[in-house]
N, C-alpha and C. Protein backbone atom coordinates (compact mmCIF):
# COMPACT_ATOMS: atom_id res chain seq x y z
N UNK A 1 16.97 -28.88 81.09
CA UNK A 1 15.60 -28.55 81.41
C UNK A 1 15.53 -27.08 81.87
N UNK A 2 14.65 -26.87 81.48
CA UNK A 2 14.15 -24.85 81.67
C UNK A 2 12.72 -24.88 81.80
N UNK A 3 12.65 -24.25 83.12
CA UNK A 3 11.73 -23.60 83.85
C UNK A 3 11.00 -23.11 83.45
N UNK A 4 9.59 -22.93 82.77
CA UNK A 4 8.62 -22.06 82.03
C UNK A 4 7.33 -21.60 82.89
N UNK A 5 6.40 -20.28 83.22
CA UNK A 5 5.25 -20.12 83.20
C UNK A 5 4.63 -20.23 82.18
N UNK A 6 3.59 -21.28 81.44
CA UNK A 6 2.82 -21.56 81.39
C UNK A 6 1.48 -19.96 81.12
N UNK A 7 1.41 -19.21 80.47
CA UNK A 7 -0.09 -18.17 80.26
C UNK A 7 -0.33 -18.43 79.14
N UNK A 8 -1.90 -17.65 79.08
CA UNK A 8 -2.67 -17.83 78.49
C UNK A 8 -3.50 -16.47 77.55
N UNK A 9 -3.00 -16.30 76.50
CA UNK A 9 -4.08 -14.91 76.11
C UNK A 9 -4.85 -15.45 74.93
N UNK A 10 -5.91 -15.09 75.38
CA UNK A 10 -7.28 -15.54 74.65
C UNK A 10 -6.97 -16.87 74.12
N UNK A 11 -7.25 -17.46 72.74
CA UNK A 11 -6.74 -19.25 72.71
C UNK A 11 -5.72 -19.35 72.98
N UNK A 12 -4.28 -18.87 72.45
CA UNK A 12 -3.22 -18.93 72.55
C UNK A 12 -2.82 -19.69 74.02
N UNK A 13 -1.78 -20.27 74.31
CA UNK A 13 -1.03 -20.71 75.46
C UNK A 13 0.15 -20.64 74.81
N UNK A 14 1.12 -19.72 76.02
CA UNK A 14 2.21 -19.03 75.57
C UNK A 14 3.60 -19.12 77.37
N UNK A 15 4.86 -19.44 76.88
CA UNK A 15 5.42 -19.89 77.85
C UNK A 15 6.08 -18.75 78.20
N UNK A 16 6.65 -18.56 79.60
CA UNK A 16 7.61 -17.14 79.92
C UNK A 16 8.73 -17.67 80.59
N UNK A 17 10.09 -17.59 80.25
CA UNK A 17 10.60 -18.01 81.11
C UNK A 17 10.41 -17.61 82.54
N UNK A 18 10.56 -18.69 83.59
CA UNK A 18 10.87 -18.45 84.82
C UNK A 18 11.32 -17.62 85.28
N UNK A 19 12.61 -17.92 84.75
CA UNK A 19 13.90 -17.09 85.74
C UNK A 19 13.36 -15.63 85.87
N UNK A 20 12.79 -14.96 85.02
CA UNK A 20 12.60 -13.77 84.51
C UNK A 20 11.31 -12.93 85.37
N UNK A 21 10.59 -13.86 85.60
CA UNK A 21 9.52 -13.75 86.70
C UNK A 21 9.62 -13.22 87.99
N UNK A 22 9.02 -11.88 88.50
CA UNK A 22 9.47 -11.41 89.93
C UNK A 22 8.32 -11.55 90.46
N UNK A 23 6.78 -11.51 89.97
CA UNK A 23 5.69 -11.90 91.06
C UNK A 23 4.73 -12.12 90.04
N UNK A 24 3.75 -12.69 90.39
CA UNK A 24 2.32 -12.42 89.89
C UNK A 24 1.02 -12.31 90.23
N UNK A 25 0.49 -10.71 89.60
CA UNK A 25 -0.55 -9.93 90.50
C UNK A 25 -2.32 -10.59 89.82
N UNK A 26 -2.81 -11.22 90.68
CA UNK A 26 -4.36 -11.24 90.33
C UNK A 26 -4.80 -9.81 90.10
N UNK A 27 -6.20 -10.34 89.46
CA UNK A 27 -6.49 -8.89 88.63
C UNK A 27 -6.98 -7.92 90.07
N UNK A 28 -7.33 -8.90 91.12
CA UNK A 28 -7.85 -7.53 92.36
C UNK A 28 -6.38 -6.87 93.10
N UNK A 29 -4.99 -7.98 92.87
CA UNK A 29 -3.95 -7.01 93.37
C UNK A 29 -3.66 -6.29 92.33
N UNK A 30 -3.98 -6.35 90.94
CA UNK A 30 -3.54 -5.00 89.57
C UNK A 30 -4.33 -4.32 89.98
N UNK A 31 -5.74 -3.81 90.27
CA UNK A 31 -6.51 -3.22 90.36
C UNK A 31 -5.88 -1.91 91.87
N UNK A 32 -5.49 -2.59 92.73
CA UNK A 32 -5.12 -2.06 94.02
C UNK A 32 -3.54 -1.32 93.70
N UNK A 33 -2.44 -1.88 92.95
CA UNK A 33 -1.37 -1.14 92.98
C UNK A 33 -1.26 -0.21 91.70
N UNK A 34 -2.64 0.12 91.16
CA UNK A 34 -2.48 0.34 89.75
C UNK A 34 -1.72 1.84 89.86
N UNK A 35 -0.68 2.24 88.90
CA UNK A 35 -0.21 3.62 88.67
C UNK A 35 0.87 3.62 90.09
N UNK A 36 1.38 2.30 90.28
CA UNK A 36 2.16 2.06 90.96
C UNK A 36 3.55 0.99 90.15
N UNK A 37 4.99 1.65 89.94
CA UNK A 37 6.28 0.32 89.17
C UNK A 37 6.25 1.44 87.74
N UNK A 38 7.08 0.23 87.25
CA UNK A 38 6.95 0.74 85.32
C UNK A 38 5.66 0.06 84.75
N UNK A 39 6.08 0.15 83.27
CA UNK A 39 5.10 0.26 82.51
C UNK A 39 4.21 -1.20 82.52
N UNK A 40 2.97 -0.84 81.82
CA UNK A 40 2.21 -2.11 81.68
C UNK A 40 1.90 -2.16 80.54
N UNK A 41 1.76 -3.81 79.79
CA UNK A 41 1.89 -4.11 78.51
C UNK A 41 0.60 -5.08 78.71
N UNK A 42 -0.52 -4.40 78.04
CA UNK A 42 -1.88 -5.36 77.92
C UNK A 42 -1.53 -6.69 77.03
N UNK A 43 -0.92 -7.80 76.84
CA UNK A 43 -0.17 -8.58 76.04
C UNK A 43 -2.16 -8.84 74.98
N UNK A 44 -3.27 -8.73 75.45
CA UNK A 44 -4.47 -9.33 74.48
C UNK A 44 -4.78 -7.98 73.54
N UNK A 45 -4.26 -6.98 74.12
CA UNK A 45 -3.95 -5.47 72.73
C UNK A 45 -2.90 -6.31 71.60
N UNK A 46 -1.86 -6.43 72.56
CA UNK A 46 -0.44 -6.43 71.68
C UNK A 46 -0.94 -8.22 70.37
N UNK A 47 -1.57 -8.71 70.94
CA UNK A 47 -2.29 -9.95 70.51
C UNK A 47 -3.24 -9.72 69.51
N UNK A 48 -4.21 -8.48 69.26
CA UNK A 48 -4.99 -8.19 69.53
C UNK A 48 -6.33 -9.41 69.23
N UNK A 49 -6.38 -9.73 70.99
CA UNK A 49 -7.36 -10.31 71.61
C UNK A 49 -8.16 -9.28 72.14
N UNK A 50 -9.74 -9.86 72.01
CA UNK A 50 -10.58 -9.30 72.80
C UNK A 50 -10.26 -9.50 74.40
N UNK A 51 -10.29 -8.49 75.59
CA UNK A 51 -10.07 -8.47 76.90
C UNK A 51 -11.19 -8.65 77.24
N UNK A 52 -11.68 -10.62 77.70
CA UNK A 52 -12.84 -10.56 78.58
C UNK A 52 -13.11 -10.09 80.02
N UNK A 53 -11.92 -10.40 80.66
CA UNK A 53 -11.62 -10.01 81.85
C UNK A 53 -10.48 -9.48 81.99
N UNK A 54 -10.31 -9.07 83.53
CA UNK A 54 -9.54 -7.49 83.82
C UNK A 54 -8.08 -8.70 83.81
N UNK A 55 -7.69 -9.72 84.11
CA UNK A 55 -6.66 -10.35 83.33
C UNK A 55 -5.41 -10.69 84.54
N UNK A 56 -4.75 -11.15 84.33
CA UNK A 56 -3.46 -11.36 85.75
C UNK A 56 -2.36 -10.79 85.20
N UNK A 57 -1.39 -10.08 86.08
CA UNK A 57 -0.35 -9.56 86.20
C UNK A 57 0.86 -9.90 86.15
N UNK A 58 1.45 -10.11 85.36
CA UNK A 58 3.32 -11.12 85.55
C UNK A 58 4.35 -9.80 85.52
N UNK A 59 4.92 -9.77 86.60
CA UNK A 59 5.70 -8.55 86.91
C UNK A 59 7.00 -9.57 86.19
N UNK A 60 7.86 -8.77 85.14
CA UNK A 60 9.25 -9.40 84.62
C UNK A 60 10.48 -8.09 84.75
N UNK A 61 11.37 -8.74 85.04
CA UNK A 61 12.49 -7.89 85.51
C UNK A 61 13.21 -7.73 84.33
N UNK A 62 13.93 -6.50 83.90
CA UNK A 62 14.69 -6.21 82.56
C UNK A 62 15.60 -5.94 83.23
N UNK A 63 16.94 -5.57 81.68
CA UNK A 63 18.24 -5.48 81.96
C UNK A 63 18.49 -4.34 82.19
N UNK A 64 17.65 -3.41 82.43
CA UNK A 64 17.73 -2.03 82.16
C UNK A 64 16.99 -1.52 83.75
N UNK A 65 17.09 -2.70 84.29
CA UNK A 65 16.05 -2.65 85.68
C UNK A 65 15.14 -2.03 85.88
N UNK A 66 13.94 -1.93 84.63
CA UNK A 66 12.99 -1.33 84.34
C UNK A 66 11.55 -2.72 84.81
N UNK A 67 10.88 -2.74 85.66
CA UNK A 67 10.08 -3.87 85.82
C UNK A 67 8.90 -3.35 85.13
N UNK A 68 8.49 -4.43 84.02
CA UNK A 68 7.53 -4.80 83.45
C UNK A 68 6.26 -5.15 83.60
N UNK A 69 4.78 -5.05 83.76
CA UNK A 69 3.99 -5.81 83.80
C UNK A 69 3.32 -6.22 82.44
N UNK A 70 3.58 -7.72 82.56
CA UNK A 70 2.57 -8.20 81.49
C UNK A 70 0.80 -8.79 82.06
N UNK A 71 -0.12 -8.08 81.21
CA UNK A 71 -1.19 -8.56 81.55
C UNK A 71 -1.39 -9.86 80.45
N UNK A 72 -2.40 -10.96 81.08
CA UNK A 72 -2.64 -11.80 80.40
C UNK A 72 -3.90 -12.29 81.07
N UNK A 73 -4.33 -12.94 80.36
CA UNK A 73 -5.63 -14.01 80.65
C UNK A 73 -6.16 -14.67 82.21
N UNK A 74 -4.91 -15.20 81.58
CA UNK A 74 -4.50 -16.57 82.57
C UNK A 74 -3.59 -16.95 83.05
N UNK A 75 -2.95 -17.15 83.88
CA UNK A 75 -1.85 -17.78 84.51
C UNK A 75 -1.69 -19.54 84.97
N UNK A 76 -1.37 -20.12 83.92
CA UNK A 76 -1.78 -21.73 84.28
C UNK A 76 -0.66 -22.21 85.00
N UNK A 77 0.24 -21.75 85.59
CA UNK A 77 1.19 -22.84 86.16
C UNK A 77 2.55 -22.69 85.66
N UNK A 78 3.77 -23.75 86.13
CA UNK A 78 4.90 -23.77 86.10
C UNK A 78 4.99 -25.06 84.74
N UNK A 79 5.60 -25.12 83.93
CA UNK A 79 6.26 -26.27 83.43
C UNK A 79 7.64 -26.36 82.99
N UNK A 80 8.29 -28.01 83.36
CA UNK A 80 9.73 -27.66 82.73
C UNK A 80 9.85 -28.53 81.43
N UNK A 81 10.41 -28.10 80.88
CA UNK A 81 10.41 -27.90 79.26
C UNK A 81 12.13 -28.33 78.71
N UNK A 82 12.61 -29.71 78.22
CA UNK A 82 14.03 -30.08 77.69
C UNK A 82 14.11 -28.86 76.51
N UNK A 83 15.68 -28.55 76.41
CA UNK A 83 15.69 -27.48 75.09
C UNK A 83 15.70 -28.66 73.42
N UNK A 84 15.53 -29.43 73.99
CA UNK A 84 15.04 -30.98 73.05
C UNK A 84 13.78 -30.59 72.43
N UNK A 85 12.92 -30.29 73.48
CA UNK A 85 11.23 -30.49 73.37
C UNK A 85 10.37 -28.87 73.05
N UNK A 86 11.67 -27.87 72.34
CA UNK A 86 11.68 -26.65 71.70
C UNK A 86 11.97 -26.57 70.09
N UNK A 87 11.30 -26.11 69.45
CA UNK A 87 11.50 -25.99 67.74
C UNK A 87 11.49 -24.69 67.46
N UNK A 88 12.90 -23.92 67.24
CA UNK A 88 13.14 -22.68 66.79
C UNK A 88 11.47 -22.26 65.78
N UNK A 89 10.92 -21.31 66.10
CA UNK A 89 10.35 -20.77 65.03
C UNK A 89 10.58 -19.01 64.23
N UNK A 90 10.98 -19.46 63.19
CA UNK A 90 11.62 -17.66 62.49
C UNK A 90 10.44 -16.74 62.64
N UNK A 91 10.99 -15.27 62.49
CA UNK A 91 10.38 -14.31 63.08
C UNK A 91 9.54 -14.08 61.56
N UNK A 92 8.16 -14.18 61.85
CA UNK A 92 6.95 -13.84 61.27
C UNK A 92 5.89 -12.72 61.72
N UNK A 93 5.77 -11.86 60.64
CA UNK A 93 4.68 -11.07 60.72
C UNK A 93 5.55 -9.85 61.77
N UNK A 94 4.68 -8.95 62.42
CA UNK A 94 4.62 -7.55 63.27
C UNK A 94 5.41 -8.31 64.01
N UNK A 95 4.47 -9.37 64.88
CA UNK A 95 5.09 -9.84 66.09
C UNK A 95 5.66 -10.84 65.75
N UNK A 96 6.91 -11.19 65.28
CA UNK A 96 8.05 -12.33 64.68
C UNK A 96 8.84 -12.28 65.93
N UNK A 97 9.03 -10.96 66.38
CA UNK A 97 9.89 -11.16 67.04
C UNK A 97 9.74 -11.17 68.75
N UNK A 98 8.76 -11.17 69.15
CA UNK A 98 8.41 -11.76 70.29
C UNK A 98 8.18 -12.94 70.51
N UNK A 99 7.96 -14.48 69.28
CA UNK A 99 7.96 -15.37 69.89
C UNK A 99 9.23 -16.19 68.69
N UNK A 100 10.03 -17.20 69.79
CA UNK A 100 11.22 -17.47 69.52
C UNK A 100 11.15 -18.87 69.25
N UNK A 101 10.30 -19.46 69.75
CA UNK A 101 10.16 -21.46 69.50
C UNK A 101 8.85 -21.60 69.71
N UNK A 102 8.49 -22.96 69.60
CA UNK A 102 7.04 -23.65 69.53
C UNK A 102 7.51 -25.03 70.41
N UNK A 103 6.52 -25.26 71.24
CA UNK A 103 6.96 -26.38 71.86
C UNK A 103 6.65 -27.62 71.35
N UNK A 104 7.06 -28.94 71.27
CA UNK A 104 6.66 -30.26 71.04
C UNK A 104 6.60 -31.40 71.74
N UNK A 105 5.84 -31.07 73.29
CA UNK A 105 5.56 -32.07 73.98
C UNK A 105 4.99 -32.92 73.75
N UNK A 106 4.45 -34.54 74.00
CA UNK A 106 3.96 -35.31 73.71
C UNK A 106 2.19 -34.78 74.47
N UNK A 107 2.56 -34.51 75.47
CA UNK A 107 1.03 -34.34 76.55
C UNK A 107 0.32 -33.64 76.61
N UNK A 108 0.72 -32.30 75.62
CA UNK A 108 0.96 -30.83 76.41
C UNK A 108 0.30 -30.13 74.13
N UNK A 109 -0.85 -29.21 74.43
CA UNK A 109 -1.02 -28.94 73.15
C UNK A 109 0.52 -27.77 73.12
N UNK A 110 0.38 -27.35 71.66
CA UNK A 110 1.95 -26.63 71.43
C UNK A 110 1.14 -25.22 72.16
N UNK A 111 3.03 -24.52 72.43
CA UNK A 111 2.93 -23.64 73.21
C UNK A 111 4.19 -22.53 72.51
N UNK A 112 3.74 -21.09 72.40
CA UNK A 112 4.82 -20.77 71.85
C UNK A 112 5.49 -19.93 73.17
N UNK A 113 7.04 -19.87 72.92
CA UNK A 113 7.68 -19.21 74.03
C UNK A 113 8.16 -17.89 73.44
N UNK A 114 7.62 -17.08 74.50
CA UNK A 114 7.57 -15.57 74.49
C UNK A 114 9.10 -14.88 75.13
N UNK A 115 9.45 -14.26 74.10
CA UNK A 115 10.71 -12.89 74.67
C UNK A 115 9.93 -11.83 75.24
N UNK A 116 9.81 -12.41 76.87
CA UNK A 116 9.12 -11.24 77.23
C UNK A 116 9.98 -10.19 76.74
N UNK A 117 10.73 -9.66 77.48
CA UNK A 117 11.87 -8.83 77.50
C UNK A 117 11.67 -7.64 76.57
N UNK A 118 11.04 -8.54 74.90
CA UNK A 118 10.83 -7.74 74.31
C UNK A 118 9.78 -6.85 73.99
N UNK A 119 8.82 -7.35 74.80
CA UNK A 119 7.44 -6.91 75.10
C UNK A 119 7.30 -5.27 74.98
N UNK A 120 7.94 -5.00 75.57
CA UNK A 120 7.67 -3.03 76.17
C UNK A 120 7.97 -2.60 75.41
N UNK A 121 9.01 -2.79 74.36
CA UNK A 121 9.59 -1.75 72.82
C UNK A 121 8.64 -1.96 71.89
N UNK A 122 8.10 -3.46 71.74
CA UNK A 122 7.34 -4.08 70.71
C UNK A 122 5.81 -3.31 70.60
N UNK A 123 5.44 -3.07 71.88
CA UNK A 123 4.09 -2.56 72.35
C UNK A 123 4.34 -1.30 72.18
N UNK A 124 5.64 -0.74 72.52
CA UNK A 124 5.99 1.04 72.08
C UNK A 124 5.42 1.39 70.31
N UNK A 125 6.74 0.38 70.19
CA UNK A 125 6.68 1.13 68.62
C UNK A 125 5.27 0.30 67.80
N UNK A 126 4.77 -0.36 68.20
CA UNK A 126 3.24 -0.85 67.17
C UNK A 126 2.18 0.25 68.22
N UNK A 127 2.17 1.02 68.91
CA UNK A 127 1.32 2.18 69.69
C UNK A 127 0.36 1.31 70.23
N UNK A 128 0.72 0.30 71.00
CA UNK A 128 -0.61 -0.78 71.40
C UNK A 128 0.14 -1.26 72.67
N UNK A 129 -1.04 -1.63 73.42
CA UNK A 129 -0.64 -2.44 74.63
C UNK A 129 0.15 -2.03 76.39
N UNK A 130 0.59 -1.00 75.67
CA UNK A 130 1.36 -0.26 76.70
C UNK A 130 0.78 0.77 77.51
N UNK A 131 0.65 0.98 78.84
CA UNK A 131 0.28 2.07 79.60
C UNK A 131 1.25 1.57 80.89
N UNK A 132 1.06 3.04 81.66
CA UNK A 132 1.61 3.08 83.00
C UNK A 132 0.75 3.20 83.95
């Protein structure tokens, strides 16, 4: 079993691992530390979703100890997830390679799970999503 957040950009519901997770900022604490850490990755650009609202903050820690913010929608919660109840999906389209499986819970509509990690290069080199 593995630990997942649970977000949300525009329809989509999309999982992050846990472990990887160092905080998460409501849009009035993004608003207050803004031009404060590394970079920020609008994930409904990188989507490109319309941004109804100013969106929540998932601060993710890299190997390069570069901290990340991903903006998103929504933040729904924790779920844990068997590597049973995961279905590899191959890398399709621009973004193939940010999402790695599709989930197949019985309860739960499907959910795809996101490499954050790879977020900040992905958003570099497509010129979208990224600011500091």
């Amino acid at each position: 079993m593995s630990l997942y957040l649970k977000v949300g950009i525009g329809a989509g519901r999309y999982l992050l691992d846990a472990g990887g997770v160092l905080e998460i900022r409501s849009a009035d604490a993004r608003e207050h530390r803004r031009g404060e850490g590394g970079p920020v990755v609008d994930c409904r650009d990188l989507f490109d979703e319309p941004a109804g609202a100013r969106g929540d903050g998932v601060l993710i820690g890299e190997e390069d100890g570069v901290t990340t913010e991903l903006i998103v929608d929504r933040v729904e919660g924790l779920v844990e997830i068997a590597d049973a109840e995961l279905r590899p999906v191959p890398p399709i389209g621009l973004l193939g390679q940010l999402i790695d499986a599709i989930s197949v819970l019985a309860d739960e509509p499907p959910m795809l799970r996101l490499r954050a990690k790879q977020m900040r290069a992905t958003a570099a080199a497509l010129g979208c999503g990224a600011e500091r």
